[in-house]
PDB file of N, CA and C in Angstrom:
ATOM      1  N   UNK A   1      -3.008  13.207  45.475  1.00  0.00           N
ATOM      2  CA  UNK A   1      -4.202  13.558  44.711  1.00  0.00           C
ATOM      3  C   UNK A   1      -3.896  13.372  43.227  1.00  0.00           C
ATOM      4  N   UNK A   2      -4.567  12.591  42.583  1.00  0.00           N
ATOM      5  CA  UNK A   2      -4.758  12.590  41.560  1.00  0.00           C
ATOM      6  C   UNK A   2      -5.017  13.937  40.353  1.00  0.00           C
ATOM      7  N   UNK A   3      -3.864  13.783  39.446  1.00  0.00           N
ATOM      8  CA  UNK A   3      -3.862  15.144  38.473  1.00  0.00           C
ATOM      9  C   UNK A   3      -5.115  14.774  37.145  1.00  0.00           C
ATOM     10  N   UNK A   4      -5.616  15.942  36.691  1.00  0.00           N
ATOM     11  CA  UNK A   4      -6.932  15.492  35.664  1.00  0.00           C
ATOM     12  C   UNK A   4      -6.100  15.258  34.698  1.00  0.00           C
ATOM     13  N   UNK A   5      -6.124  13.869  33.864  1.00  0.00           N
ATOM     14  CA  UNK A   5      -5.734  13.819  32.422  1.00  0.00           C
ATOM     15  C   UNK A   5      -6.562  14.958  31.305  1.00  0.00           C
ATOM     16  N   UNK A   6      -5.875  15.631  30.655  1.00  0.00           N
ATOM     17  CA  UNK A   6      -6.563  15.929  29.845  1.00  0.00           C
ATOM     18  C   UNK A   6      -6.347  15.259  28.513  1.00  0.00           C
ATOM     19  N   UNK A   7      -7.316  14.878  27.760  1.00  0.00           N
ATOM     20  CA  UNK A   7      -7.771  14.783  26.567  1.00  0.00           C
ATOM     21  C   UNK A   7      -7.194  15.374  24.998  1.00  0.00           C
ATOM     22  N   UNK A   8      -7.468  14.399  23.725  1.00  0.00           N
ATOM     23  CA  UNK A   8      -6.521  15.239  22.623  1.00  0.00           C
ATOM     24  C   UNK A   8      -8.582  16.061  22.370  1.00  0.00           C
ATOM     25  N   UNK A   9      -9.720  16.130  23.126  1.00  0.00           N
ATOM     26  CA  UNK A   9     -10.599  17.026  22.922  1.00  0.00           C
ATOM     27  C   UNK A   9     -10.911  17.923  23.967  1.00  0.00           C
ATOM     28  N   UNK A  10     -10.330  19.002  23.118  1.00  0.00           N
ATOM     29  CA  UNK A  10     -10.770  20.405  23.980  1.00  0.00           C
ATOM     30  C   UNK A  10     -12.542  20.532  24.554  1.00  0.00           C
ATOM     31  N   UNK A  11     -13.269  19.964  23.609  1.00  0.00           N
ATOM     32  CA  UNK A  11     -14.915  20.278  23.578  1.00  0.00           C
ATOM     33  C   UNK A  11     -15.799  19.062  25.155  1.00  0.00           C
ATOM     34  N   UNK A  12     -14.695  18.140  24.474  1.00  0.00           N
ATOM     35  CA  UNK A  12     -14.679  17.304  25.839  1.00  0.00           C
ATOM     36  C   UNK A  12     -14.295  17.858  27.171  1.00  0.00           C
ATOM     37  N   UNK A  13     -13.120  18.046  27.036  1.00  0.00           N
ATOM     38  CA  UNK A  13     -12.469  18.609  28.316  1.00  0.00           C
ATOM     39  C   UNK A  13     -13.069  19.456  29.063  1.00  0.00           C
ATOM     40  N   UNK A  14     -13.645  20.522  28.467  1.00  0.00           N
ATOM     41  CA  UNK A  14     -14.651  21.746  28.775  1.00  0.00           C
ATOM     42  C   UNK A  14     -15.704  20.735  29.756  1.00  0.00           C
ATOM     43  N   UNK A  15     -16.668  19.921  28.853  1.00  0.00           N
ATOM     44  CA  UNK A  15     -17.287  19.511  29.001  1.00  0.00           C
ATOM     45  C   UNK A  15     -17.553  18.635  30.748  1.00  0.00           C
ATOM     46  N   UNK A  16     -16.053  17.706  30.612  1.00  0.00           N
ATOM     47  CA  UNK A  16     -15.837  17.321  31.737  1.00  0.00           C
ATOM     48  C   UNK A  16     -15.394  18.457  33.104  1.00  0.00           C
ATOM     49  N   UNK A  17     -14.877  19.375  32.681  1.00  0.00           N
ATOM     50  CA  UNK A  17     -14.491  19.805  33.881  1.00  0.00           C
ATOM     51  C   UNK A  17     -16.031  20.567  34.250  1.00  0.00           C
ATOM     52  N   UNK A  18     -16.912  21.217  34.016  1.00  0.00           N
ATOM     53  CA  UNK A  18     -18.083  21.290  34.293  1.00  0.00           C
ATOM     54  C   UNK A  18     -19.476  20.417  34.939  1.00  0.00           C
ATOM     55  N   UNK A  19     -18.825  18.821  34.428  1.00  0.00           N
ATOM     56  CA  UNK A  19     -20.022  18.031  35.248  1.00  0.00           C
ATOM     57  C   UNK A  19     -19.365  17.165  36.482  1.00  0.00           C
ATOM     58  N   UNK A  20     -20.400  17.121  37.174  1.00  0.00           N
ATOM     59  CA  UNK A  20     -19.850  17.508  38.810  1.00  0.00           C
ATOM     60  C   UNK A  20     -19.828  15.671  39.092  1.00  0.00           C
ATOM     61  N   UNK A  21     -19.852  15.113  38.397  1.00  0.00           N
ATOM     62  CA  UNK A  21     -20.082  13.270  38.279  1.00  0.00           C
ATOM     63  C   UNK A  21     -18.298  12.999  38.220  1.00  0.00           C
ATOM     64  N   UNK A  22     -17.536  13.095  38.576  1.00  0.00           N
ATOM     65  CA  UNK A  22     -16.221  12.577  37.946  1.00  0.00           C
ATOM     66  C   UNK A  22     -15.854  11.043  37.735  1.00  0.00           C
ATOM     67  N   UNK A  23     -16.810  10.122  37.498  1.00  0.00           N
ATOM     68  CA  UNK A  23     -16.597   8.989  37.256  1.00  0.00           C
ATOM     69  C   UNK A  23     -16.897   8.788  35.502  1.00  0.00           C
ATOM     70  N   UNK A  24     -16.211   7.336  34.944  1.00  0.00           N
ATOM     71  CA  UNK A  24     -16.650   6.975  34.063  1.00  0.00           C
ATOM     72  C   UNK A  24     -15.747   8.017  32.967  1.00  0.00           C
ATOM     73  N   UNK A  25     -14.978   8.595  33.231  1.00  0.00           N
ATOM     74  CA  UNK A  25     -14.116   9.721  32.149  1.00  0.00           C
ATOM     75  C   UNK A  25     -14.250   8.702  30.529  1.00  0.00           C
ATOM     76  N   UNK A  26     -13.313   7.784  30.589  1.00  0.00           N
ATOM     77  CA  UNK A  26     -13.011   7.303  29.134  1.00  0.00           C
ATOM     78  C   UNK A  26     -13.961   6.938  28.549  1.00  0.00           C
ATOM     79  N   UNK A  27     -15.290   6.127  28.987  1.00  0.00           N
ATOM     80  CA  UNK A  27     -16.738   5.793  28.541  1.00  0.00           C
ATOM     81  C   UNK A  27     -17.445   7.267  27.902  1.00  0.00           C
ATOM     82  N   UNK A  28     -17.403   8.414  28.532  1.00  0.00           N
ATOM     83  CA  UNK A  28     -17.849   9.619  28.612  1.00  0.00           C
ATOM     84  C   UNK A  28     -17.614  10.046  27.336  1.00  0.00           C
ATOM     85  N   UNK A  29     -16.266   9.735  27.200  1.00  0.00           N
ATOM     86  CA  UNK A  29     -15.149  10.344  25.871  1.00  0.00           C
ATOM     87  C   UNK A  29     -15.663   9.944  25.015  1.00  0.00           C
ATOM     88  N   UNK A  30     -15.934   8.401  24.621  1.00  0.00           N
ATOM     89  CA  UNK A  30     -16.244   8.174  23.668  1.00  0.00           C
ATOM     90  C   UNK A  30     -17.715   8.166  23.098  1.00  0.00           C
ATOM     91  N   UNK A  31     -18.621   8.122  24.245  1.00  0.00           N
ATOM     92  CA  UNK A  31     -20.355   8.704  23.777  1.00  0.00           C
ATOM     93  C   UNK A  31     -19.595  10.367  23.340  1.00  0.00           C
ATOM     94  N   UNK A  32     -19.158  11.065  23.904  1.00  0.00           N
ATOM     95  CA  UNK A  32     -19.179  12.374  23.223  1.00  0.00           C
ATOM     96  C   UNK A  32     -18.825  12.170  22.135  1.00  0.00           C
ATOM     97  N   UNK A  33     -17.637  11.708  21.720  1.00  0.00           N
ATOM     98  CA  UNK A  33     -16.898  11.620  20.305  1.00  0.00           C
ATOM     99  C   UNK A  33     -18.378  11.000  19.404  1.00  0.00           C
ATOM    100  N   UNK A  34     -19.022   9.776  19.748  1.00  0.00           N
ATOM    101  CA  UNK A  34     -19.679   9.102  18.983  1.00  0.00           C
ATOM    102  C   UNK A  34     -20.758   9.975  18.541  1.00  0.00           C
ATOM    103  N   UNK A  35     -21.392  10.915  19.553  1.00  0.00           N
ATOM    104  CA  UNK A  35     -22.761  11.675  19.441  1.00  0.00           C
ATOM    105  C   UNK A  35     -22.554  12.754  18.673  1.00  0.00           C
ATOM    106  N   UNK A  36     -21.092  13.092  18.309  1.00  0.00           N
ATOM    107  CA  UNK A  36     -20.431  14.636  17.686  1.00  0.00           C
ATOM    108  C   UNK A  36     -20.763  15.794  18.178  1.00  0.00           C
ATOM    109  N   UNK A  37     -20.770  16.040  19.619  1.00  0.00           N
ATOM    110  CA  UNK A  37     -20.705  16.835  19.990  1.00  0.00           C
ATOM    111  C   UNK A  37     -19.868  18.193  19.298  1.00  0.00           C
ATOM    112  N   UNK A  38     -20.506  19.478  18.754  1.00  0.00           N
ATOM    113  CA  UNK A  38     -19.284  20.410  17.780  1.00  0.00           C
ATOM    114  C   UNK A  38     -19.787  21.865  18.584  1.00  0.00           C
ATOM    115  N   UNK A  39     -18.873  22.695  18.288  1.00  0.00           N
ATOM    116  CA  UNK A  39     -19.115  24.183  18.789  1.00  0.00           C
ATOM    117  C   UNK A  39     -20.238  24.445  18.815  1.00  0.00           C
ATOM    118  N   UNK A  40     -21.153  24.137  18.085  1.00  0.00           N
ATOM    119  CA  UNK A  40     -22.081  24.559  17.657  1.00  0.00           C
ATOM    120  C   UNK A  40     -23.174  24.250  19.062  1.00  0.00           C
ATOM    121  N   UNK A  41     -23.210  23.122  19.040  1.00  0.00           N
ATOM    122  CA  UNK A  41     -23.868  22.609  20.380  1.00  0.00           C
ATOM    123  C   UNK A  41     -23.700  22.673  21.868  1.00  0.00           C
ATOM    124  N   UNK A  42     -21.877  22.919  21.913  1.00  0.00           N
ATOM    125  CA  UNK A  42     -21.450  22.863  23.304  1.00  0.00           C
ATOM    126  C   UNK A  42     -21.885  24.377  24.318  1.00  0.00           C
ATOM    127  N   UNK A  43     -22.440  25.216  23.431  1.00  0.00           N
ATOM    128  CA  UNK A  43     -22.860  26.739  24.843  1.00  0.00           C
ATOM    129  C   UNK A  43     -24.242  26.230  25.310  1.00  0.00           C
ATOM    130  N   UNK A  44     -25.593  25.402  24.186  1.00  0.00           N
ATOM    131  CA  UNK A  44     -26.514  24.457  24.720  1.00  0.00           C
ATOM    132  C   UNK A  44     -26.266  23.789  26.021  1.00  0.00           C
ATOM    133  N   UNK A  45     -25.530  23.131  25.584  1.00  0.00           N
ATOM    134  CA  UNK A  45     -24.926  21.753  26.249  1.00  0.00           C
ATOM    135  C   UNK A  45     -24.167  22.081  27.720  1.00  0.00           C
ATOM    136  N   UNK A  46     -23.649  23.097  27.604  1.00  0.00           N
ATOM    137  CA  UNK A  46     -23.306  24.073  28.622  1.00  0.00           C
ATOM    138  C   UNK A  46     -23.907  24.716  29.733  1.00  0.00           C
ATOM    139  N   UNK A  47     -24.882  25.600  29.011  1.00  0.00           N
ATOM    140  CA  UNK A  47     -26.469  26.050  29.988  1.00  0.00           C
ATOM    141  C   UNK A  47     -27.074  25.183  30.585  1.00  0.00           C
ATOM    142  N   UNK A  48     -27.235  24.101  29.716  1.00  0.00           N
ATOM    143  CA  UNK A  48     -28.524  23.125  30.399  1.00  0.00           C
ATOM    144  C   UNK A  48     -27.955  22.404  31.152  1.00  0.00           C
ATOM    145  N   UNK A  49     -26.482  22.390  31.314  1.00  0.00           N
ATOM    146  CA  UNK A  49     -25.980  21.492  32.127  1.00  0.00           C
ATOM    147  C   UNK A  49     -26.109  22.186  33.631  1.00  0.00           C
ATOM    148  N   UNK A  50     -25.439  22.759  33.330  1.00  0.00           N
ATOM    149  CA  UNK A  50     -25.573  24.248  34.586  1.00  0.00           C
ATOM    150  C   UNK A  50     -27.112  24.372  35.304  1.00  0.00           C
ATOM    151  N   UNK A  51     -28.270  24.853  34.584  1.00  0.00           N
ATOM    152  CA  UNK A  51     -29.151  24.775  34.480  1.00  0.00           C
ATOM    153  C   UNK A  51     -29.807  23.521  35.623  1.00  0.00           C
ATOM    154  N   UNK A  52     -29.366  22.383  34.561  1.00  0.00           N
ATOM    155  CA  UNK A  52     -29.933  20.991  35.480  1.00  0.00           C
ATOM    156  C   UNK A  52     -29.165  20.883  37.352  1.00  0.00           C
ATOM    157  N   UNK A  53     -27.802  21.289  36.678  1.00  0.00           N
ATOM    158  CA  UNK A  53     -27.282  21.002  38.303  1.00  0.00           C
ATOM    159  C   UNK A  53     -27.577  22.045  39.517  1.00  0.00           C
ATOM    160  N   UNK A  54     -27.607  23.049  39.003  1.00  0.00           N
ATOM    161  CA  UNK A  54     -28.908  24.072  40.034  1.00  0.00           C
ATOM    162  C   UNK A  54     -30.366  23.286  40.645  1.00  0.00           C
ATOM    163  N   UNK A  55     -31.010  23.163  39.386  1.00  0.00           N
ATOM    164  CA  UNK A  55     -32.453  22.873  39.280  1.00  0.00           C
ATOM    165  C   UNK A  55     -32.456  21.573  40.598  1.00  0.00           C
ATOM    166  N   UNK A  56     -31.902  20.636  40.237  1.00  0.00           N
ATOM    167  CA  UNK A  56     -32.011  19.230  40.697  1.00  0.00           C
ATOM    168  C   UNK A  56     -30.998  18.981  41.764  1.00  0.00           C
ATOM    169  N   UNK A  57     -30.381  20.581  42.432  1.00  0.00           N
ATOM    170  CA  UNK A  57     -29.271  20.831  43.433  1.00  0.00           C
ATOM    171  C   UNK A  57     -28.301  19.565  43.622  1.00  0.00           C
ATOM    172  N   UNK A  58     -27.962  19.022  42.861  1.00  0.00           N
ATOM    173  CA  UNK A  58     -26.690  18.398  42.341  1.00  0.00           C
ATOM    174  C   UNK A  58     -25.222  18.453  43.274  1.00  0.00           C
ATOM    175  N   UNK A  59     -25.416  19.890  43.867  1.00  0.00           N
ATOM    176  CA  UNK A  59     -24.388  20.046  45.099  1.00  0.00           C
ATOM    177  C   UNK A  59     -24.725  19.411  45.957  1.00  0.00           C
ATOM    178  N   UNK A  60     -25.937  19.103  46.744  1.00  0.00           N
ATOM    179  CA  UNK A  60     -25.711  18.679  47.720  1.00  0.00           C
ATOM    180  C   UNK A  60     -26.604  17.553  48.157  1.00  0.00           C
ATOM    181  N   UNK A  61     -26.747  16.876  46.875  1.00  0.00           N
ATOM    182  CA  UNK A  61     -26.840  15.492  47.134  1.00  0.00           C
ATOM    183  C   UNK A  61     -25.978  14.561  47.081  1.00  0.00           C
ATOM    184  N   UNK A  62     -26.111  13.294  47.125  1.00  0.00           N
ATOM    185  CA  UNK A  62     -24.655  12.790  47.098  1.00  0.00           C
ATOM    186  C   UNK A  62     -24.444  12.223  45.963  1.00  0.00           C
ATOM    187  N   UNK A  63     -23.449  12.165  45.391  1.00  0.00           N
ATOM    188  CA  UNK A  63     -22.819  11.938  43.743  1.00  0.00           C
ATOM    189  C   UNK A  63     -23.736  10.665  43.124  1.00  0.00           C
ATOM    190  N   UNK A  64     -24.036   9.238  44.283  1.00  0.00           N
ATOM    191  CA  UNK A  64     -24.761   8.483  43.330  1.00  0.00           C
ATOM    192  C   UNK A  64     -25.960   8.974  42.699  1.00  0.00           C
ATOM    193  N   UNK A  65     -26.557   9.924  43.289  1.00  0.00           N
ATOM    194  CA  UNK A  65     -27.775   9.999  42.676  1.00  0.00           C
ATOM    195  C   UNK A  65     -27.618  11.148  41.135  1.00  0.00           C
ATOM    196  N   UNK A  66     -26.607  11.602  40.724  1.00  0.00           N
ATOM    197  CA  UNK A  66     -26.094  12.244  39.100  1.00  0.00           C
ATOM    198  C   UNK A  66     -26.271  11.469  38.201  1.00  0.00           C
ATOM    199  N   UNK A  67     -26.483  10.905  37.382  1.00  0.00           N
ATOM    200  CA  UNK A  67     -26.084  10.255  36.130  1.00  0.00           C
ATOM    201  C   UNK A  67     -24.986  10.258  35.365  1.00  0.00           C
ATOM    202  N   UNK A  68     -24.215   9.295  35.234  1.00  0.00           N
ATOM    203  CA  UNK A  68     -23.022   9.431  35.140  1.00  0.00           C
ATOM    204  C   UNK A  68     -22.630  10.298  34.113  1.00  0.00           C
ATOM    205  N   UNK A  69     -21.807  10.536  33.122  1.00  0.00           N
ATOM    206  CA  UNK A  69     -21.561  11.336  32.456  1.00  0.00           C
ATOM    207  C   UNK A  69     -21.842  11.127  31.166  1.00  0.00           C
ATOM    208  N   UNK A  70     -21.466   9.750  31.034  1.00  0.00           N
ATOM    209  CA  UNK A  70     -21.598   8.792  29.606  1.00  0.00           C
ATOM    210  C   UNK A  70     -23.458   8.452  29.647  1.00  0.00           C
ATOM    211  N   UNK A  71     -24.119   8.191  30.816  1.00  0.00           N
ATOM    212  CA  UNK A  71     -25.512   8.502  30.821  1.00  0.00           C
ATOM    213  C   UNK A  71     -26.269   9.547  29.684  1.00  0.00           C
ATOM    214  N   UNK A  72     -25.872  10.698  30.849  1.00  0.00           N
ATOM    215  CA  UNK A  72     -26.298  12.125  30.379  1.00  0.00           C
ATOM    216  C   UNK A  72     -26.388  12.409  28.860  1.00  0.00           C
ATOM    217  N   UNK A  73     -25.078  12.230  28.805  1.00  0.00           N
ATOM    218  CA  UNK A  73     -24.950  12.070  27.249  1.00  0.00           C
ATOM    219  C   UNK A  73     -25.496  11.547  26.270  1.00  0.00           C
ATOM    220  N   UNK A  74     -25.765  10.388  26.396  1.00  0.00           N
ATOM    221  CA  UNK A  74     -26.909   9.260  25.404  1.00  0.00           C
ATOM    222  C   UNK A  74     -27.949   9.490  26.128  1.00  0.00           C
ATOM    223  N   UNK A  75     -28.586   9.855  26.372  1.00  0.00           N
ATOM    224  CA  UNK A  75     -30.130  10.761  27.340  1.00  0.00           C
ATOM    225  C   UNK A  75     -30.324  11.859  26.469  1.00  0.00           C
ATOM    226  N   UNK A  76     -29.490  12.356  26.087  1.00  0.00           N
ATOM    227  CA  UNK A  76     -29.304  13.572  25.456  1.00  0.00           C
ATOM    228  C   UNK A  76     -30.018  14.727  26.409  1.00  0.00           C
ATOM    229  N   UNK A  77     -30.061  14.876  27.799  1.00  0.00           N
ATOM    230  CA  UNK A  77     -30.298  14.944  28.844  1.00  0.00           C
ATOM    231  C   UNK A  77     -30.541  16.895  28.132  1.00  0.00           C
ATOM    232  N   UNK A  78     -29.172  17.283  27.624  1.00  0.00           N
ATOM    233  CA  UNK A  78     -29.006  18.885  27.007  1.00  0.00           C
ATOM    234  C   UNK A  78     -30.087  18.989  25.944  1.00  0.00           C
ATOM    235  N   UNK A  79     -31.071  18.433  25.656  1.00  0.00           N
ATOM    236  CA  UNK A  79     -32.313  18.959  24.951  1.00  0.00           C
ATOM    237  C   UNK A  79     -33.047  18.307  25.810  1.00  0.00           C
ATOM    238  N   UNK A  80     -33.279  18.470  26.806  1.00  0.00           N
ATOM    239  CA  UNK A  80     -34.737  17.746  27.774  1.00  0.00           C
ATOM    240  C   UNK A  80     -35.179  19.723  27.769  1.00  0.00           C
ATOM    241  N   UNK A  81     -36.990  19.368  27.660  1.00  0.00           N
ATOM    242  CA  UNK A  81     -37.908  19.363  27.993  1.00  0.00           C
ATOM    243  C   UNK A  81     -38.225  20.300  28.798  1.00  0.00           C
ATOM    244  N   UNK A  82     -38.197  21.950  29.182  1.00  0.00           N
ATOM    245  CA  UNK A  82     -37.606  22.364  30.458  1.00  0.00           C
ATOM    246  C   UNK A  82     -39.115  22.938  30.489  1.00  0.00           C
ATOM    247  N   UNK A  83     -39.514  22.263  31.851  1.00  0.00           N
ATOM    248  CA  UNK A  83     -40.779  22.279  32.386  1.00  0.00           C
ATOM    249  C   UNK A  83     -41.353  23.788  32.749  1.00  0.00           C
ATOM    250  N   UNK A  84     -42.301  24.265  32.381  1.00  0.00           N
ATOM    251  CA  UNK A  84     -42.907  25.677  33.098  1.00  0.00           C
ATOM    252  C   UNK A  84     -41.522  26.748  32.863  1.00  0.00           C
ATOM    253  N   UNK A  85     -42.247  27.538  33.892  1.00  0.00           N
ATOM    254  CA  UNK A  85     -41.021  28.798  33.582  1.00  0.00           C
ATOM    255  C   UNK A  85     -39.459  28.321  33.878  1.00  0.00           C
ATOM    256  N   UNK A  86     -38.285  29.143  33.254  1.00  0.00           N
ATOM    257  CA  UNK A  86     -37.538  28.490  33.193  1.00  0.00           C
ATOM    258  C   UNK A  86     -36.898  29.219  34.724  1.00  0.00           C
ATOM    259  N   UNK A  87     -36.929  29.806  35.161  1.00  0.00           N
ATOM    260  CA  UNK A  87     -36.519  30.226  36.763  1.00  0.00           C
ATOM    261  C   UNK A  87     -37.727  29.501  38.324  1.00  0.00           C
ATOM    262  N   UNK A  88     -38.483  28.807  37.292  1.00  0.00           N
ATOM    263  CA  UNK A  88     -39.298  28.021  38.661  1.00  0.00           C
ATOM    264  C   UNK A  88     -38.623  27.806  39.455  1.00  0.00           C
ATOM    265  N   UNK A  89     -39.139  28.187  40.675  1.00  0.00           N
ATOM    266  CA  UNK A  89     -38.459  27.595  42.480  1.00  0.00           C
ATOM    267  C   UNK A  89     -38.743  26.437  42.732  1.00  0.00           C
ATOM    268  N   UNK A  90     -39.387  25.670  41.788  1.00  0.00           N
ATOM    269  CA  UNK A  90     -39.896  24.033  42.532  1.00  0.00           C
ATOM    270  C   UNK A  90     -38.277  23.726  42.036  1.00  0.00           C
ATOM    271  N   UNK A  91     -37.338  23.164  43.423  1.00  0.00           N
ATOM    272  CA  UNK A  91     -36.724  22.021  42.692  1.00  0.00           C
ATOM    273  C   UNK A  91     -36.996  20.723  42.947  1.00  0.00           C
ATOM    274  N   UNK A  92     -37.997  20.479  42.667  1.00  0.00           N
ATOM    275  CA  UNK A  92     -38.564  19.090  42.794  1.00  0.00           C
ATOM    276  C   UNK A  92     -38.182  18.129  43.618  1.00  0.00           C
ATOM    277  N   UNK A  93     -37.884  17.210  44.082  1.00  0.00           N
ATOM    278  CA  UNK A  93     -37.855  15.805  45.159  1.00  0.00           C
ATOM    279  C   UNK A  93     -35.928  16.097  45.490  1.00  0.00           C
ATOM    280  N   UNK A  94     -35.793  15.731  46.592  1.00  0.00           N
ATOM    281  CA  UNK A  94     -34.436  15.242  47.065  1.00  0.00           C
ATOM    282  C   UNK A  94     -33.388  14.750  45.936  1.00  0.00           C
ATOM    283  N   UNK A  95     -33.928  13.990  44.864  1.00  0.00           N
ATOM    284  CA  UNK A  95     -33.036  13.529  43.661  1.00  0.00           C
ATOM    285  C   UNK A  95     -33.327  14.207  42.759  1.00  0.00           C
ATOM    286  N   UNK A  96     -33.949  15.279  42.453  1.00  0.00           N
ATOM    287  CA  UNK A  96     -34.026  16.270  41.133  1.00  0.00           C
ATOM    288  C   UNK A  96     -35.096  15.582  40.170  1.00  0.00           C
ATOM    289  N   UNK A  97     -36.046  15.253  40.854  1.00  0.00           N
ATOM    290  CA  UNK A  97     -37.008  14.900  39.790  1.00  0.00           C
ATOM    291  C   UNK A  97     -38.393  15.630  40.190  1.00  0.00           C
ATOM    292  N   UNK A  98     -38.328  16.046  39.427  1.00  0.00           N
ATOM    293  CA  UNK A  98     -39.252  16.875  38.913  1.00  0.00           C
ATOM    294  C   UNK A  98     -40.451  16.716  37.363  1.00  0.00           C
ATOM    295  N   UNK A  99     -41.542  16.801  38.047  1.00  0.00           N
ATOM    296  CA  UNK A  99     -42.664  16.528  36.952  1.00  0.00           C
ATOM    297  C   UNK A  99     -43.578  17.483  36.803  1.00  0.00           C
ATOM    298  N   UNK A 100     -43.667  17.539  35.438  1.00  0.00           N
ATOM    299  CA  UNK A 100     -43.790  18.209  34.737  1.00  0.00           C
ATOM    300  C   UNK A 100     -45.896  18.173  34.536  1.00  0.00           C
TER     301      UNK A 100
END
């Protein structure tokens, strides 16, 4: 089994070990670095991540249908839009889409 490299970014690292996509690591790295991800943003960035992978049950679909990591990121996916109440029971379609 493969050991996780970690990173000279802690904000990253966090980041990665939280999204459930494990492909695409070094691409990932550098949209984060490029977008400046800073303290300031990462407990956001955090929730909504969490948030989305509940919402759009992320567990137990199968990994292609996530967006990769480096996606998410340039999506800026952590300020989307959060439809109706924020504990709604719709989780919308088999792939997490949901309309609004």
């Amino acid at each position: 089994m493969r050991k996780a490299v970690v990173t000279n970014n802690e904000l990253f690292d966090r980041f990665w070990k939280a999204y459930p996509r494990k492909e695409g690591k070094p691409k990932a790295l550098r949209t984060f670095e490029k977008i400046g991800i800073d303290e300031a943003v990462m407990p956001k960035l955090l929730k909504e991540l969490e948030r989305q992978a509940k919402m759009k049950d992320w567990k137990h679909i199968n990994t292609k249908y996530i967006p990769l990591a480096q996606t998410w990121l340039n999506r800026r996916d952590w300020e989307e839009e959060q439809c109706g109440a924020a504990e709604s029971n719709d989780t919308g379609d088999q792939y997490g889409a949901v309309i609004c």
